[in-house]
PDB file of N, CA and C in Angstrom:
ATOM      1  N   UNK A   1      -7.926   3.653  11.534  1.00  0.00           N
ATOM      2  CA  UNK A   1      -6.664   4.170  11.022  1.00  0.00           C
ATOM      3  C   UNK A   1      -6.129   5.186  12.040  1.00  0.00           C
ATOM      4  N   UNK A   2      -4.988   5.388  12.644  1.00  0.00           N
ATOM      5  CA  UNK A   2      -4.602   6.162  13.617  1.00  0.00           C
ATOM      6  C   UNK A   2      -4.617   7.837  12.620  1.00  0.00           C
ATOM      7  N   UNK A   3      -4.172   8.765  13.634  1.00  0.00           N
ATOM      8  CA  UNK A   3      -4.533   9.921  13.411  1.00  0.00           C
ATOM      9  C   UNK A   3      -3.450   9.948  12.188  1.00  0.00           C
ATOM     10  N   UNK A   4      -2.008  10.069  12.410  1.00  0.00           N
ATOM     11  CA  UNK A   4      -0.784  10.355  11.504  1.00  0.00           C
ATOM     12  C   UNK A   4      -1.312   9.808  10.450  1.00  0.00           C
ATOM     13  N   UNK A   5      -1.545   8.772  10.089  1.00  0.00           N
ATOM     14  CA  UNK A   5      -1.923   7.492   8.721  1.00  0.00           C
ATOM     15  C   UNK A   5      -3.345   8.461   7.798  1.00  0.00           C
ATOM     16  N   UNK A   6      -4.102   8.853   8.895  1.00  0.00           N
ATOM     17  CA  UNK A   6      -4.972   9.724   8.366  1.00  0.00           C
ATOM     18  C   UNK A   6      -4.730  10.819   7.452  1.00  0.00           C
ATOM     19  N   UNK A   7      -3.792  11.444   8.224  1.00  0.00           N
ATOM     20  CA  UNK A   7      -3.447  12.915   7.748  1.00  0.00           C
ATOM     21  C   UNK A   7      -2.497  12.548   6.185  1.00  0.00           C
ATOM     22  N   UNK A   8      -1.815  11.519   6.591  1.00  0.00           N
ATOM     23  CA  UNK A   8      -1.074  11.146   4.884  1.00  0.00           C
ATOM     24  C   UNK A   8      -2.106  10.762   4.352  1.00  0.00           C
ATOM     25  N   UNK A   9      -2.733   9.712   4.470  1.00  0.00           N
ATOM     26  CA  UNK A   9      -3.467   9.653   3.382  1.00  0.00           C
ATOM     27  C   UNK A   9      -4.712  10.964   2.537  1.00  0.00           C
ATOM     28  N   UNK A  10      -5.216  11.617   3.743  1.00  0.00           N
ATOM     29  CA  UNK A  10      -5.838  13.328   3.170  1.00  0.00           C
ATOM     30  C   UNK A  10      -4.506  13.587   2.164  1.00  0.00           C
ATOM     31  N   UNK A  11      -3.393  14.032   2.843  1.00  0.00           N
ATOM     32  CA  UNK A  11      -1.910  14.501   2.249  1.00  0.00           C
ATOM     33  C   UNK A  11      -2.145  13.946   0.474  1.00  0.00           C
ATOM     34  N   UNK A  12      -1.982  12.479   0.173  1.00  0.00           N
ATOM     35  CA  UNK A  12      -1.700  11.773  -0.529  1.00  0.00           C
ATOM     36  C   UNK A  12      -2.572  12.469  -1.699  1.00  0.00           C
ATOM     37  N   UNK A  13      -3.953  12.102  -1.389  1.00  0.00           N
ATOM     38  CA  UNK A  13      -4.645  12.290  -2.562  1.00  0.00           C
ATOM     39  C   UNK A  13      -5.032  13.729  -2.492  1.00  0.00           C
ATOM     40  N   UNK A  14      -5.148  14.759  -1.960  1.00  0.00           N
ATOM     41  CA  UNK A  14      -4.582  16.573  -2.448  1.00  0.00           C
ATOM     42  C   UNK A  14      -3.889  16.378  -3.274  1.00  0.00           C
ATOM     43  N   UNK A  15      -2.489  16.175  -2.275  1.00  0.00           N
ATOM     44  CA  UNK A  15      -1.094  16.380  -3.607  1.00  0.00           C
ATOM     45  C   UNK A  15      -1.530  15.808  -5.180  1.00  0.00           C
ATOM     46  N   UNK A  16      -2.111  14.708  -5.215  1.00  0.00           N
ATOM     47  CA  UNK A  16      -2.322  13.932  -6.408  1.00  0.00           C
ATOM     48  C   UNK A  16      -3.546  14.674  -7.076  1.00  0.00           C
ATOM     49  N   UNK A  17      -4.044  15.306  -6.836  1.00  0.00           N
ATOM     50  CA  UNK A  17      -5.285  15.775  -7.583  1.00  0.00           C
ATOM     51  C   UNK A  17      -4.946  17.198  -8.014  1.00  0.00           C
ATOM     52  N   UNK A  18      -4.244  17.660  -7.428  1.00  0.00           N
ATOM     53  CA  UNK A  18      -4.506  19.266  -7.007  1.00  0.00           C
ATOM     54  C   UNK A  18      -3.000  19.869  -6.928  1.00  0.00           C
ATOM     55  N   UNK A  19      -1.891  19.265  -7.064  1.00  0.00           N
ATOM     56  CA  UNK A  19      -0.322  19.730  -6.963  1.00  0.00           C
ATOM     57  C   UNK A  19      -0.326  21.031  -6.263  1.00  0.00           C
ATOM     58  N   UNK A  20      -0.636  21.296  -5.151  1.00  0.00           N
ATOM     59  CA  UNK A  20      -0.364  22.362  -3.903  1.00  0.00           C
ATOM     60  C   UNK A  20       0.402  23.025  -4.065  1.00  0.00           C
ATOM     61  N   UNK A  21       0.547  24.260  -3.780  1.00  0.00           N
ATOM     62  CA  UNK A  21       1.720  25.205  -3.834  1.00  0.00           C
ATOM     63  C   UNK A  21       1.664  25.337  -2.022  1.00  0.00           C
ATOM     64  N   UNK A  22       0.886  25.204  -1.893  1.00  0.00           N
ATOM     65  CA  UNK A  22       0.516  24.994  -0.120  1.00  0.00           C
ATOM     66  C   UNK A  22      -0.684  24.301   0.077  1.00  0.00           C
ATOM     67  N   UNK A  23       0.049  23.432   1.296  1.00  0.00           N
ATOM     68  CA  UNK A  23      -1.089  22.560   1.651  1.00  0.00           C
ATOM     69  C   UNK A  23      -0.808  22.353   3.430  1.00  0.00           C
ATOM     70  N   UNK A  24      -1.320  22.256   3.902  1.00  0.00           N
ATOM     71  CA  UNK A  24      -1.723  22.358   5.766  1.00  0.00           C
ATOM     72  C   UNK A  24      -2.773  21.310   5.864  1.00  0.00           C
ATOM     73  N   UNK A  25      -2.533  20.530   6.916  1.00  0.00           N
ATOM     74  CA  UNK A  25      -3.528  19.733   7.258  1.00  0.00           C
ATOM     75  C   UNK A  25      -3.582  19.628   8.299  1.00  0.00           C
ATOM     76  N   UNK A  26      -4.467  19.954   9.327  1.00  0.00           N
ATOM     77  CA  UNK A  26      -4.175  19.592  11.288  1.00  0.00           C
ATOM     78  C   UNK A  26      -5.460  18.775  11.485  1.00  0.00           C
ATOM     79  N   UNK A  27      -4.922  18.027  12.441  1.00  0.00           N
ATOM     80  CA  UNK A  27      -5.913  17.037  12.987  1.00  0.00           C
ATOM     81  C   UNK A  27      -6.071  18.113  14.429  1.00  0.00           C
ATOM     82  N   UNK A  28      -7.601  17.922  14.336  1.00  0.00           N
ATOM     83  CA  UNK A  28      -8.588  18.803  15.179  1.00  0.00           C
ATOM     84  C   UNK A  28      -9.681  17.801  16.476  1.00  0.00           C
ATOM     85  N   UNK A  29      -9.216  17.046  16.044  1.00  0.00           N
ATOM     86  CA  UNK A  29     -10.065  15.396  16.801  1.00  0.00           C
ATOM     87  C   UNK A  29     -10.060  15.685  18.055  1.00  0.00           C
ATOM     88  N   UNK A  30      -8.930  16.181  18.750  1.00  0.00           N
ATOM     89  CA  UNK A  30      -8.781  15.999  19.920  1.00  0.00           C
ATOM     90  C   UNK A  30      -9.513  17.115  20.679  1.00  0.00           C
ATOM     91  N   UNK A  31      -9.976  18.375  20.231  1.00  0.00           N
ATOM     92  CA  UNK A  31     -11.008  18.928  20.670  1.00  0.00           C
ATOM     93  C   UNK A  31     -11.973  18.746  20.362  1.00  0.00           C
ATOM     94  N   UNK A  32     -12.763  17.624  19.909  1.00  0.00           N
ATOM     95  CA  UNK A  32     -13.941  17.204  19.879  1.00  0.00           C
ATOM     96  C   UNK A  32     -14.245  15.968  20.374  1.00  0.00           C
ATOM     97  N   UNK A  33     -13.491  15.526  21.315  1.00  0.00           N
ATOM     98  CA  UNK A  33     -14.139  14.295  21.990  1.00  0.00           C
ATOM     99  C   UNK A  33     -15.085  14.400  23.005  1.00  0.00           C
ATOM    100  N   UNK A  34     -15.899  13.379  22.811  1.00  0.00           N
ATOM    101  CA  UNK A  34     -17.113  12.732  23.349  1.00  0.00           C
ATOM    102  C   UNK A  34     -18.438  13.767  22.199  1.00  0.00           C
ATOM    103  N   UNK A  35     -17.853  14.486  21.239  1.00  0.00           N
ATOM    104  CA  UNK A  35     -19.021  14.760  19.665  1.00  0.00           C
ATOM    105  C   UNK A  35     -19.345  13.347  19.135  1.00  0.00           C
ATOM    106  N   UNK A  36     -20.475  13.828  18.529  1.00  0.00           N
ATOM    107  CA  UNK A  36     -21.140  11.852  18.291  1.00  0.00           C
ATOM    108  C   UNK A  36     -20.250  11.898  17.252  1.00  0.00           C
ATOM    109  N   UNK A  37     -19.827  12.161  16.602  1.00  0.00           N
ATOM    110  CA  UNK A  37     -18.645  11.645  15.350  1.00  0.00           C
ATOM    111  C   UNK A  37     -17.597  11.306  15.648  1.00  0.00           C
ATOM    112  N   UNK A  38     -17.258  11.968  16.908  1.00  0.00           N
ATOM    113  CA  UNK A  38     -16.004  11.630  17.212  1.00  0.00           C
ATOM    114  C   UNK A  38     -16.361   9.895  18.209  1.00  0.00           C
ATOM    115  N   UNK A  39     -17.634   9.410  18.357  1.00  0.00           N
ATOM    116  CA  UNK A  39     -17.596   7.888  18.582  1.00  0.00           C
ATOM    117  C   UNK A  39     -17.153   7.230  18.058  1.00  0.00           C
ATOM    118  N   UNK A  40     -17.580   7.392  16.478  1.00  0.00           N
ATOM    119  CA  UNK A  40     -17.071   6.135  15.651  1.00  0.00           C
ATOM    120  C   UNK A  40     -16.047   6.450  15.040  1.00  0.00           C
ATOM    121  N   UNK A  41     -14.638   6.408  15.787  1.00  0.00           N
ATOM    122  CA  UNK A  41     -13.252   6.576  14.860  1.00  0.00           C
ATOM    123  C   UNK A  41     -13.274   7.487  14.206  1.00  0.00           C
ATOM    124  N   UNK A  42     -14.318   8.438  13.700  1.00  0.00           N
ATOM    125  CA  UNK A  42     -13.761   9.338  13.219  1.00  0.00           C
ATOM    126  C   UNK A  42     -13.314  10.197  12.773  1.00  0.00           C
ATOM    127  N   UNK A  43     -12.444  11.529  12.732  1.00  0.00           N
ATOM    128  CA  UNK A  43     -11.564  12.690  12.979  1.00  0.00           C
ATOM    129  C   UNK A  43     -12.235  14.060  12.349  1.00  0.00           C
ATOM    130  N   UNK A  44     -11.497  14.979  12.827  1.00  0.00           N
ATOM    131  CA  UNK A  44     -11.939  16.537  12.746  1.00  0.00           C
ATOM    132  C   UNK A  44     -10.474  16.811  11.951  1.00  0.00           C
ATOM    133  N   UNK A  45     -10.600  17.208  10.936  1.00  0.00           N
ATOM    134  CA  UNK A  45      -9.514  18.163  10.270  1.00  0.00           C
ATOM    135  C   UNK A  45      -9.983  19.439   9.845  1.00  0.00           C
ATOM    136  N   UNK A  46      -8.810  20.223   9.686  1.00  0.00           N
ATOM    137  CA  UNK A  46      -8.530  21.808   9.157  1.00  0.00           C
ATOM    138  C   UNK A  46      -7.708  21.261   7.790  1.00  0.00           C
ATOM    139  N   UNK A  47      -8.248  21.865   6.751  1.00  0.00           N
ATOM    140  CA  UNK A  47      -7.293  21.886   5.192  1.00  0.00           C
ATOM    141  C   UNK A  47      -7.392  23.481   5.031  1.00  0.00           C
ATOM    142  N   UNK A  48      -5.718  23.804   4.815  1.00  0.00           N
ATOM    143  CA  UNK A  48      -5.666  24.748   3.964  1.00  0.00           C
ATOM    144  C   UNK A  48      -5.032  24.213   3.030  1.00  0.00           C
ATOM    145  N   UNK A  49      -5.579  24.861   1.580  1.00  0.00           N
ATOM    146  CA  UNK A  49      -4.893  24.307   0.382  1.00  0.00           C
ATOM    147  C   UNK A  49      -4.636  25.906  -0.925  1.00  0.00           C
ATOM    148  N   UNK A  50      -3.762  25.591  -1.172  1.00  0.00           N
ATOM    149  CA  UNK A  50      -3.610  26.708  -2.262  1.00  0.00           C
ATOM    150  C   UNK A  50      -2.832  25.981  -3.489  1.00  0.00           C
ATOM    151  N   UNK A  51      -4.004  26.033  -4.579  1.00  0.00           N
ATOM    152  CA  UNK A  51      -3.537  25.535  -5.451  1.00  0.00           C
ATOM    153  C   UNK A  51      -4.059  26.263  -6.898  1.00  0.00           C
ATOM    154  N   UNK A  52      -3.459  26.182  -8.491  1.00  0.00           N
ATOM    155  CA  UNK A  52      -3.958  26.669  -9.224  1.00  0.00           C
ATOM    156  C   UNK A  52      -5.089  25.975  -9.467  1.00  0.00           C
ATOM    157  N   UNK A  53      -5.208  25.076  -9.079  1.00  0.00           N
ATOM    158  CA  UNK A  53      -6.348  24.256  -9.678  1.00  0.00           C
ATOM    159  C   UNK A  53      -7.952  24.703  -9.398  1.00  0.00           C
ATOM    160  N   UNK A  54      -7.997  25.560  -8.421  1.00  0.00           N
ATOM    161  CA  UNK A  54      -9.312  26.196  -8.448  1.00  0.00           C
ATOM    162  C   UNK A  54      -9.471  27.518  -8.426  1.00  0.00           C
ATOM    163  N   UNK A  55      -8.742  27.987  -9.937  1.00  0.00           N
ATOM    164  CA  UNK A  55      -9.101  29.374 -10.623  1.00  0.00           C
ATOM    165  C   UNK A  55      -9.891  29.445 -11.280  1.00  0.00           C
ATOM    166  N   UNK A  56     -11.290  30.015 -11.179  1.00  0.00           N
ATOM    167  CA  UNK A  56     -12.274  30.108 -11.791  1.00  0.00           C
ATOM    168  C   UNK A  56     -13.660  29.168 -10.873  1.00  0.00           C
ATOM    169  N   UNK A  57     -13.375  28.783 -10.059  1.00  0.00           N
ATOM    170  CA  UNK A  57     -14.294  27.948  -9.014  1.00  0.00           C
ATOM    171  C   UNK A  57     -14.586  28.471  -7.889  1.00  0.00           C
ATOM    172  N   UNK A  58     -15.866  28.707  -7.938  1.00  0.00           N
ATOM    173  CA  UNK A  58     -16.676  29.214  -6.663  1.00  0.00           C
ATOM    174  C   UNK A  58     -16.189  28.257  -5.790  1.00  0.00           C
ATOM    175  N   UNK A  59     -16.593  28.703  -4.370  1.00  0.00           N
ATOM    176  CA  UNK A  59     -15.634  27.860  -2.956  1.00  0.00           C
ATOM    177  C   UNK A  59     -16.848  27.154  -2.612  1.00  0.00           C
ATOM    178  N   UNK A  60     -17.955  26.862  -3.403  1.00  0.00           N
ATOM    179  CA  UNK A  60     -18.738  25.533  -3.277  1.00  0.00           C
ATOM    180  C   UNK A  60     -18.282  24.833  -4.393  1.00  0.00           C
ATOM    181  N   UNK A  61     -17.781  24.944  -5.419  1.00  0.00           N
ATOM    182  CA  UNK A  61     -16.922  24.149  -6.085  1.00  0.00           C
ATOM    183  C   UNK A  61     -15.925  23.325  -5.729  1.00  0.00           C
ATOM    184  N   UNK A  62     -15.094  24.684  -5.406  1.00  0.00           N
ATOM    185  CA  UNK A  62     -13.562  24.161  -4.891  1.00  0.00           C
ATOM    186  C   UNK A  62     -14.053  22.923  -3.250  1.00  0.00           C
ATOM    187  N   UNK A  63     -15.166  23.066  -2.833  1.00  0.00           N
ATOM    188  CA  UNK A  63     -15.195  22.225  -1.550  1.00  0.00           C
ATOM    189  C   UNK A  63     -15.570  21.054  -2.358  1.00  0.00           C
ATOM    190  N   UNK A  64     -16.649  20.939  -2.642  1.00  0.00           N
ATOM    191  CA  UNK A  64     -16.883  19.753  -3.984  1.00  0.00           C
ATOM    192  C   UNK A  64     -15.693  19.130  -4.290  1.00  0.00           C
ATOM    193  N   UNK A  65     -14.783  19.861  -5.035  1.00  0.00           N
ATOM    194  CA  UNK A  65     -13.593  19.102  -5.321  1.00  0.00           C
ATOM    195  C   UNK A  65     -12.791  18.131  -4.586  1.00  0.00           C
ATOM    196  N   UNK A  66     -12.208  19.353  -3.571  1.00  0.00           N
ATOM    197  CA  UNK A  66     -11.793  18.444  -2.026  1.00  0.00           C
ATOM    198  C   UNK A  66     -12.377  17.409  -1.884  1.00  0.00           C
ATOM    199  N   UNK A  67     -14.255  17.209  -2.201  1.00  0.00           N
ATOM    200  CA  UNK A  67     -14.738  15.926  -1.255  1.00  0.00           C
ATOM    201  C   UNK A  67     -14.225  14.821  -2.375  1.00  0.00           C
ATOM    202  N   UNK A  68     -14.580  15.505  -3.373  1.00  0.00           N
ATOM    203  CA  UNK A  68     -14.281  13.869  -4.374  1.00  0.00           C
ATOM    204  C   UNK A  68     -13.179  13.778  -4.221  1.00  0.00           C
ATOM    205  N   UNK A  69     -11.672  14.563  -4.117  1.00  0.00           N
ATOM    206  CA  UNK A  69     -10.454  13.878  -4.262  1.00  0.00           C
ATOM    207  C   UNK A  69     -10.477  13.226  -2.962  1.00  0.00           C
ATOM    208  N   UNK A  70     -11.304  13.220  -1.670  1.00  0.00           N
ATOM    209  CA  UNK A  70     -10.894  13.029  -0.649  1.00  0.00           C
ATOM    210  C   UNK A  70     -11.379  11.167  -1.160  1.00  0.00           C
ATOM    211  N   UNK A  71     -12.321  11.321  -1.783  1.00  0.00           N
ATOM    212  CA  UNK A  71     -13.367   9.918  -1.919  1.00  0.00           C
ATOM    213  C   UNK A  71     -13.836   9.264  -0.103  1.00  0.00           C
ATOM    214  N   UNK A  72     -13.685   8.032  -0.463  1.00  0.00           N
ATOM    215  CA  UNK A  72     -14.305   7.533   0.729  1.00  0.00           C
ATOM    216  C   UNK A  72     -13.752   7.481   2.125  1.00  0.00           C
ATOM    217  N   UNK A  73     -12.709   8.648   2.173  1.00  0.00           N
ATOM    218  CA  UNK A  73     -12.257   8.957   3.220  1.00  0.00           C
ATOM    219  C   UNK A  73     -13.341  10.068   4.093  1.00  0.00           C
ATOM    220  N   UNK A  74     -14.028  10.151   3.471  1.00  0.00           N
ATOM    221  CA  UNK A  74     -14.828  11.570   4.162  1.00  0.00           C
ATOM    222  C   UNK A  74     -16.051  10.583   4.398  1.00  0.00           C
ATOM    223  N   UNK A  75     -16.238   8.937   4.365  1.00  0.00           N
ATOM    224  CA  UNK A  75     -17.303   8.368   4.989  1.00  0.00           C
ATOM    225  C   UNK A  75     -16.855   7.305   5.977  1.00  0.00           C
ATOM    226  N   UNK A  76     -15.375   6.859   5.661  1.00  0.00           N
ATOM    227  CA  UNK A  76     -14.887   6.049   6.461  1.00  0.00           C
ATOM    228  C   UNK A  76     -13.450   6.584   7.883  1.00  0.00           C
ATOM    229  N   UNK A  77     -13.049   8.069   7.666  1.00  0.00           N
ATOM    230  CA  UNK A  77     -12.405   8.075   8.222  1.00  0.00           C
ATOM    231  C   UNK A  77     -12.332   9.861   8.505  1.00  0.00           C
ATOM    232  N   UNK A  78     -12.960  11.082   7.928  1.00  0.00           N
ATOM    233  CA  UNK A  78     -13.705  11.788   8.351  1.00  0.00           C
ATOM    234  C   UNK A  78     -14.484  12.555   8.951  1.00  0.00           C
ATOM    235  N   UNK A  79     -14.898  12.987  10.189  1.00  0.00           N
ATOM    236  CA  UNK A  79     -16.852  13.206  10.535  1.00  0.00           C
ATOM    237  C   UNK A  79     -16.767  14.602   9.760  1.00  0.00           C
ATOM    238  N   UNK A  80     -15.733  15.759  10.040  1.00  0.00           N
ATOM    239  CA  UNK A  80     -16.048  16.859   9.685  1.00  0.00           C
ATOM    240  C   UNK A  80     -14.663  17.406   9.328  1.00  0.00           C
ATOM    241  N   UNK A  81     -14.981  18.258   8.307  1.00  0.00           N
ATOM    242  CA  UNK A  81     -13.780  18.766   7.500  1.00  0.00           C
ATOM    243  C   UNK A  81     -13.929  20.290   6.982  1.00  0.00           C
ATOM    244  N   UNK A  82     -13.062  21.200   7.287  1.00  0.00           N
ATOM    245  CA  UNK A  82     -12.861  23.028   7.203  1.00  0.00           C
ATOM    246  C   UNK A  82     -12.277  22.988   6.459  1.00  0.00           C
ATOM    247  N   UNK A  83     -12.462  24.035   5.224  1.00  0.00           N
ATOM    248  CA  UNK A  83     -11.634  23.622   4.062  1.00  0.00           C
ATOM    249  C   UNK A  83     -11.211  25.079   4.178  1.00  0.00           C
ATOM    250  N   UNK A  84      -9.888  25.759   3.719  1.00  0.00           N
ATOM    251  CA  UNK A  84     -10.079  26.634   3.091  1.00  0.00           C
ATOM    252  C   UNK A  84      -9.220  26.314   2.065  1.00  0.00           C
ATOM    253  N   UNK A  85      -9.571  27.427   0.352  1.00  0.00           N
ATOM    254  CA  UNK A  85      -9.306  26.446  -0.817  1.00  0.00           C
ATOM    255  C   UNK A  85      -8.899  27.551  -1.387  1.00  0.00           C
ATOM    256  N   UNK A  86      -7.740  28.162  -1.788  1.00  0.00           N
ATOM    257  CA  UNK A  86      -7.556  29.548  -2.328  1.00  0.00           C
ATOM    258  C   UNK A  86      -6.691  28.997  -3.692  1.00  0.00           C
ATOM    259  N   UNK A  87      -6.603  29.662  -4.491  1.00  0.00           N
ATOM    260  CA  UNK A  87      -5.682  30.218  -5.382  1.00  0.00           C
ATOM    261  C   UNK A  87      -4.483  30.675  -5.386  1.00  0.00           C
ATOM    262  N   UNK A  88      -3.270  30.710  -5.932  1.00  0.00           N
ATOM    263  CA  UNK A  88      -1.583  31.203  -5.458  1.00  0.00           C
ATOM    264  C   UNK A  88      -2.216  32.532  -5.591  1.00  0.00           C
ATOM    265  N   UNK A  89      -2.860  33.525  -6.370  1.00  0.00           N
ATOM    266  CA  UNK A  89      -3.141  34.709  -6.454  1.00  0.00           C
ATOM    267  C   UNK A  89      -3.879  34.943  -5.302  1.00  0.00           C
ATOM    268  N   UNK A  90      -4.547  34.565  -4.862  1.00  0.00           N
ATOM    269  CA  UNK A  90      -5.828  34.690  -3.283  1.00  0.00           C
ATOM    270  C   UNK A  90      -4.907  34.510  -1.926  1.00  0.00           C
ATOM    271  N   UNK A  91      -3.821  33.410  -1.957  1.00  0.00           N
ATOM    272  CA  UNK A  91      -2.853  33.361  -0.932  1.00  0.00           C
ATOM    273  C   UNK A  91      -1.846  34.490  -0.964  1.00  0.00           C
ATOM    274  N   UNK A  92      -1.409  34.860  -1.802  1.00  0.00           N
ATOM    275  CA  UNK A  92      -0.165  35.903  -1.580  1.00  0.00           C
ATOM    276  C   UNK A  92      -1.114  37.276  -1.107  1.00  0.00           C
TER     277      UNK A  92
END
């Protein structure tokens, strides 16, 4: 899947799980080439996300969350992913 196609689809299912009040996504791939993940297709992202949806969730929670909404994007298209996961109250 090329890099752009990537980043919507991360995009896609956030927005759908999690309705963002802010959401950031950068593809980071390109400073990690020739990392063994970066062999097999695939990518390094940065998420910032601020959403109500993880008030009351420890940030091993809130990463948890991220992975399942991400589903099998974090085995097929993936290697490594920086989350940061705040709250509208934690962002302002």
């Amino acid at each position: 899947m090329p890099a752009a196609a990537r980043v919507a689809a991360i995009r896609e299912r956030l927005e759908a799980v999690f309705r963002p009040h802010a959401l950031e996504i950068v593809d980071d791939s390109h400073r990690h080439a020739g990392h063994a993940g970066a062999r097999d297709g695939r990518g390094h992202f940065d998420v910032h996300i601020v959403s109500a949806a993880f008030a009351g969730m420890a940030p091993l929670a809130r990463h948890r969350a991220v992975y399942a909404a991400l589903g099998e994007l974090m085995t097929t298209d993936i290697h490594a992913l920086r989350i940061e996961a705040l709250t509208p109250a934690e962002a302002s």
